[in-house]
N, C-alpha and C. Protein backbone atom coordinates (compact mmCIF):
# COMPACT_ATOMS: atom_id res chain seq x y z
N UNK A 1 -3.01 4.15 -1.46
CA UNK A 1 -3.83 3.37 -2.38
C UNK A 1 -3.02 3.11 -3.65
N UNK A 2 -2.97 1.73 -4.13
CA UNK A 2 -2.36 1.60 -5.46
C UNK A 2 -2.76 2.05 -6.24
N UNK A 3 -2.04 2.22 -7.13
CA UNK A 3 -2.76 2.50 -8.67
C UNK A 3 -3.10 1.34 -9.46
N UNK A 4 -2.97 0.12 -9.34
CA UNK A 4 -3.48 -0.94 -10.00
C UNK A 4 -4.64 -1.21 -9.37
N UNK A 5 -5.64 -1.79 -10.47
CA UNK A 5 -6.96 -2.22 -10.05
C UNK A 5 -7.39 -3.72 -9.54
N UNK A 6 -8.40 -3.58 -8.88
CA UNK A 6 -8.09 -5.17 -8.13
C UNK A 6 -7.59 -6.51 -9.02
N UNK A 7 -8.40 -6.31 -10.17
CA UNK A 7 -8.40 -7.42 -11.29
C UNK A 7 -6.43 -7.81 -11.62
N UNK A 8 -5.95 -6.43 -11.84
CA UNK A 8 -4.13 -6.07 -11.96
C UNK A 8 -3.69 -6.85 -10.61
N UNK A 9 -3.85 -6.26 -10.01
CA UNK A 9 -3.14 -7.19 -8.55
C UNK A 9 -3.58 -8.51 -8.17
N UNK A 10 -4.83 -8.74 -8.71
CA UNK A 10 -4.89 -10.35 -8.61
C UNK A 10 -4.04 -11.39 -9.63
N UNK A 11 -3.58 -10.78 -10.51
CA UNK A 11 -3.12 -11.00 -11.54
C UNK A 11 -1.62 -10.86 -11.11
N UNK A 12 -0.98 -9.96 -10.61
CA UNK A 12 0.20 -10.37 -10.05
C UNK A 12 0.20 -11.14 -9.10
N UNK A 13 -0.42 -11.45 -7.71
CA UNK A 13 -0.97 -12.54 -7.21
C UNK A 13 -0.27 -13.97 -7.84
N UNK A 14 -1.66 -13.95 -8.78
CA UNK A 14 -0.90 -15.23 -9.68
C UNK A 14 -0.01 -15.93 -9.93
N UNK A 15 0.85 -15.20 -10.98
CA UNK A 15 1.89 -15.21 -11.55
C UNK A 15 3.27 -15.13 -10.49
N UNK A 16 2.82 -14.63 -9.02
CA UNK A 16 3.85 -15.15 -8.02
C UNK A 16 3.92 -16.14 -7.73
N UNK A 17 2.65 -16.31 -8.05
CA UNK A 17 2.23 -18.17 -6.72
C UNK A 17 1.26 -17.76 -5.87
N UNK A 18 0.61 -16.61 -5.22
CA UNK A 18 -0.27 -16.61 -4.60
C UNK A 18 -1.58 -16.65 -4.72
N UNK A 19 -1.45 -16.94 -5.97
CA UNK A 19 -3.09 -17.18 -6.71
C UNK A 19 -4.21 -16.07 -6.08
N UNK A 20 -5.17 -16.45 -5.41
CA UNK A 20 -6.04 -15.46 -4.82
C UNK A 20 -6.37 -15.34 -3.35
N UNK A 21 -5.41 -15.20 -2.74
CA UNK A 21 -5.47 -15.33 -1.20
C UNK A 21 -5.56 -13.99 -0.83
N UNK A 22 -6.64 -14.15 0.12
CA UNK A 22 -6.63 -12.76 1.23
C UNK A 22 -5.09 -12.33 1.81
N UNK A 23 -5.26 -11.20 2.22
CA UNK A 23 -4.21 -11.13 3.47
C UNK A 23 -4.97 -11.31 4.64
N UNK A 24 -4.12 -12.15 5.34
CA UNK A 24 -4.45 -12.70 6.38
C UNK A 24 -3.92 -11.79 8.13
N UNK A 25 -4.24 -11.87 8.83
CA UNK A 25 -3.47 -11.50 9.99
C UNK A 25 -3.78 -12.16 11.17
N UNK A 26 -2.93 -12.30 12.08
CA UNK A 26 -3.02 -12.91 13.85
C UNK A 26 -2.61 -11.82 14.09
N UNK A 27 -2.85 -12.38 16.01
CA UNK A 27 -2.96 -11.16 17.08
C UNK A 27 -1.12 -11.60 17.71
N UNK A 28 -0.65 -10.92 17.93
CA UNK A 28 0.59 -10.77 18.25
C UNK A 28 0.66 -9.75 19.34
N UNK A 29 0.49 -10.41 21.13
CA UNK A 29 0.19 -9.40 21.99
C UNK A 29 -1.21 -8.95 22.26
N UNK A 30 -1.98 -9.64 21.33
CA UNK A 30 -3.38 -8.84 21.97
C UNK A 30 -3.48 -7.63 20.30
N UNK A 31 -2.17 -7.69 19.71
CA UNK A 31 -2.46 -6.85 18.10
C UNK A 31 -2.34 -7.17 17.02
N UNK A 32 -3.79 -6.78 16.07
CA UNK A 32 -3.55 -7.41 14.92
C UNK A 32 -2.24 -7.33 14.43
N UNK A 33 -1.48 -8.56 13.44
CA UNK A 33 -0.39 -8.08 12.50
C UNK A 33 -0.18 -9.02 11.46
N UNK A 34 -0.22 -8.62 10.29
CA UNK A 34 -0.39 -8.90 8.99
C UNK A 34 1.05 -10.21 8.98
N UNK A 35 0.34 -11.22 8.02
CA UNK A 35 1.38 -12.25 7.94
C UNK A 35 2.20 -12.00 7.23
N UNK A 36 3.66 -11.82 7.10
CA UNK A 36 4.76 -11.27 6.10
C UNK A 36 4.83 -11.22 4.85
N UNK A 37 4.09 -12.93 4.30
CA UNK A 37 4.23 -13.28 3.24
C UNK A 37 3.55 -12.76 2.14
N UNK A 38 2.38 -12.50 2.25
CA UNK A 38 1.36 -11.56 1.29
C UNK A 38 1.60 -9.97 1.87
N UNK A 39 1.81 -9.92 2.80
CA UNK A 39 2.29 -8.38 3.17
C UNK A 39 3.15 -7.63 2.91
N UNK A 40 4.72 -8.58 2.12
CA UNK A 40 5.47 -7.72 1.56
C UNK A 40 5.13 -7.62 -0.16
N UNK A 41 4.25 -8.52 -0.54
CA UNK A 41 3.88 -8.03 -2.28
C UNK A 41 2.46 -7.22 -2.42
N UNK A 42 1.50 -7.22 -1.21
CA UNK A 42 0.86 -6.10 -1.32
C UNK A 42 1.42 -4.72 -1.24
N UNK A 43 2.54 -4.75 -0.04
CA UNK A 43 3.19 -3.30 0.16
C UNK A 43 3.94 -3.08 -1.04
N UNK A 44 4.60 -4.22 -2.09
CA UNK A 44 5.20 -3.87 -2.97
C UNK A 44 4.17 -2.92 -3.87
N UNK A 45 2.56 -3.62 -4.02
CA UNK A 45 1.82 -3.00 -4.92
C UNK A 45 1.49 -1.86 -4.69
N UNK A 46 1.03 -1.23 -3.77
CA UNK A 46 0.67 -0.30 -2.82
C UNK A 46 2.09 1.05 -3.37
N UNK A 47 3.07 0.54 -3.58
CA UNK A 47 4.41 1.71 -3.43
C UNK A 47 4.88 1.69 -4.74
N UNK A 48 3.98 1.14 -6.17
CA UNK A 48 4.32 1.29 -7.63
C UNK A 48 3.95 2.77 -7.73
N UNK A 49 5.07 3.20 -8.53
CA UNK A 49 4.58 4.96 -9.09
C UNK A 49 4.26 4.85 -10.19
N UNK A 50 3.32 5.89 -10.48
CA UNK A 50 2.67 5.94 -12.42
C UNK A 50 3.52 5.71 -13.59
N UNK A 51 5.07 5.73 -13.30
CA UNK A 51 5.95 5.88 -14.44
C UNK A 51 6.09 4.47 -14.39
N UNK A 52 6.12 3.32 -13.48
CA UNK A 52 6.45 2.28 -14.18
C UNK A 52 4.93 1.11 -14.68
N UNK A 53 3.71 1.64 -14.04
CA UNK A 53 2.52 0.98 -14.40
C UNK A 53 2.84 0.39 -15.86
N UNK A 54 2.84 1.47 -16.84
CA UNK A 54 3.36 0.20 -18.09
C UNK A 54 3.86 -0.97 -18.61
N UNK A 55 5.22 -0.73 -17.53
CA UNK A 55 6.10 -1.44 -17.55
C UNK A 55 5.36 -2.63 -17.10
N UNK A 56 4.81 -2.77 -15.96
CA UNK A 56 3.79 -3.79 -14.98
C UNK A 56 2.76 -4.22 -15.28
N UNK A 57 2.05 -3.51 -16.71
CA UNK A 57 0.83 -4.35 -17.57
C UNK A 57 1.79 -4.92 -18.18
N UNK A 58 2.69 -4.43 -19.16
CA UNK A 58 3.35 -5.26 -20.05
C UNK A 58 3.69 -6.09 -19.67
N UNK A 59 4.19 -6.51 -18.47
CA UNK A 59 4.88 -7.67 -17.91
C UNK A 59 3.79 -9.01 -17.71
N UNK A 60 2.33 -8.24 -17.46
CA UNK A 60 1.65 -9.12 -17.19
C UNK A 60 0.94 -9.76 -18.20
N UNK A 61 0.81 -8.80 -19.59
CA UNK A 61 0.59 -9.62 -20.90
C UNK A 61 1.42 -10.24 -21.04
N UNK A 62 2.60 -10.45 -21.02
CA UNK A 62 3.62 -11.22 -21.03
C UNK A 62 3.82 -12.75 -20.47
N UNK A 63 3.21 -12.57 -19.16
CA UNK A 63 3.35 -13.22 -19.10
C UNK A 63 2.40 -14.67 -18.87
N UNK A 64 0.85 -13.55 -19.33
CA UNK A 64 -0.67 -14.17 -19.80
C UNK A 64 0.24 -15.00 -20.83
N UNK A 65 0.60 -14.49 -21.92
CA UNK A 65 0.76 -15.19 -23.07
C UNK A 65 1.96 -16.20 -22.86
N UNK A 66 2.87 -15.90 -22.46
CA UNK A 66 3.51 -17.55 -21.51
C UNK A 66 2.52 -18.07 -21.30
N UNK A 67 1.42 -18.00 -20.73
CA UNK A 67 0.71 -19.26 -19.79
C UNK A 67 0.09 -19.79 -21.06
N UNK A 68 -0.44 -18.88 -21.62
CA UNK A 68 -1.66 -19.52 -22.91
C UNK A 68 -0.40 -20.46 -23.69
N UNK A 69 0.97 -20.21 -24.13
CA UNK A 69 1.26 -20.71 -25.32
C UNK A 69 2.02 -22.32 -23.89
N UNK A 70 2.35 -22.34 -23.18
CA UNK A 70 2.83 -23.01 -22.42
C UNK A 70 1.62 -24.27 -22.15
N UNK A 71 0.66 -23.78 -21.69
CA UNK A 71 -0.56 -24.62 -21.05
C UNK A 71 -2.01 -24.42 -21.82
N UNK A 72 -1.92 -23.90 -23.13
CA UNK A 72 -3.63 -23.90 -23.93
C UNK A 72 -3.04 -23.89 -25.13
N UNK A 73 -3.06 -25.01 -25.60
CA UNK A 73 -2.74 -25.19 -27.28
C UNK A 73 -1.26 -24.83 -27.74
N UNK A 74 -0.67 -24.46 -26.70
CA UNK A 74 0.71 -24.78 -27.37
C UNK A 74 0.82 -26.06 -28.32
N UNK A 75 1.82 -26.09 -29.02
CA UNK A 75 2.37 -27.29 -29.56
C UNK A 75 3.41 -28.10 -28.54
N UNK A 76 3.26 -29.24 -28.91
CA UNK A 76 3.64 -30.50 -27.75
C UNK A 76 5.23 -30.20 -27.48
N UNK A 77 5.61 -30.22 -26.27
CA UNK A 77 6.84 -29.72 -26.51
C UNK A 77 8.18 -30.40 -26.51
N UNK A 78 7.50 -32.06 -26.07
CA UNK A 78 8.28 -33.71 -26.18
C UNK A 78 8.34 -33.90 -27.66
N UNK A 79 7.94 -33.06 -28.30
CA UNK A 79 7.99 -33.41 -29.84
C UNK A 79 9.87 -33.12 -30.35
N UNK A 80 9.97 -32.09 -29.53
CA UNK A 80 11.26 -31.41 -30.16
C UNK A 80 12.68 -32.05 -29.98
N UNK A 81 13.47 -32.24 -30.87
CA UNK A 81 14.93 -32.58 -29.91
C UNK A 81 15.89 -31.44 -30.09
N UNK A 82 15.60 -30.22 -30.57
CA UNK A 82 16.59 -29.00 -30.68
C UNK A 82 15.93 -28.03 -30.67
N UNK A 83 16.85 -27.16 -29.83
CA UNK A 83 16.06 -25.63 -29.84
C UNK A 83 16.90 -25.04 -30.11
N UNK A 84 17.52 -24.08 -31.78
CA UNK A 84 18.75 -23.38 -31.80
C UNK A 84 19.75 -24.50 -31.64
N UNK A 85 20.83 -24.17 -30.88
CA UNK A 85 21.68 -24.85 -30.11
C UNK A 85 21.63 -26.02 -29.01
N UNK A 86 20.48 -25.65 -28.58
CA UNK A 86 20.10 -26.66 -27.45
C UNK A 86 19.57 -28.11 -27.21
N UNK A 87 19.82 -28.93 -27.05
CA UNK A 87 19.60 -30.59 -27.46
C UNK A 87 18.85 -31.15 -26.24
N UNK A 88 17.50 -31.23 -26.60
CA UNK A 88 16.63 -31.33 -26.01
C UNK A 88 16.45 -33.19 -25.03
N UNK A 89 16.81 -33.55 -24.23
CA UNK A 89 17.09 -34.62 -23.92
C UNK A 89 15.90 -34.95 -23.41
């Protein structure tokens, strides 16, 4: 059993690309077997140890607040022609 709570793992979900999809499975032989693709980032979740959980909220405020400043009221970002060094074409 993970230690993240469903709400946490839907939330990494997300931020992969898998938004909120079940895991799915077909019969292979007559036996169930889990489709690879959501099956290797659930098993990833499933095999987090307590020492890095921090690390794995933080990442995910992180990267909440990317989304908010990116896609909810950011400032326009065709406005800019330099970032630092960078020449915004």
């Amino acid at each position: 059993m993970s230690a993240l709570a469903p709400l946490d793992r839907a939330r990494v979900r997300y931020h992969l690309g898998y938004l909120n999809v079940q895991e799915t499975s077909t019969y292979v032989l007559g036996v169930p077997a889990a489709i690879p693709q959501l099956f290797s980032v659930e098993g990833a979740m499933d095999k987090l140890t307590p020492e890095i959980l921090p690390k794995v909220y933080l990442l995910l405020d992180r990267l909440d607040c990317l989304e908010c400043e990116l896609f909810g009221g950011a400032p326009d970002f065709a406005s800019y022609k330099q970032v630092d060094k960078v020449i915004i074409n």
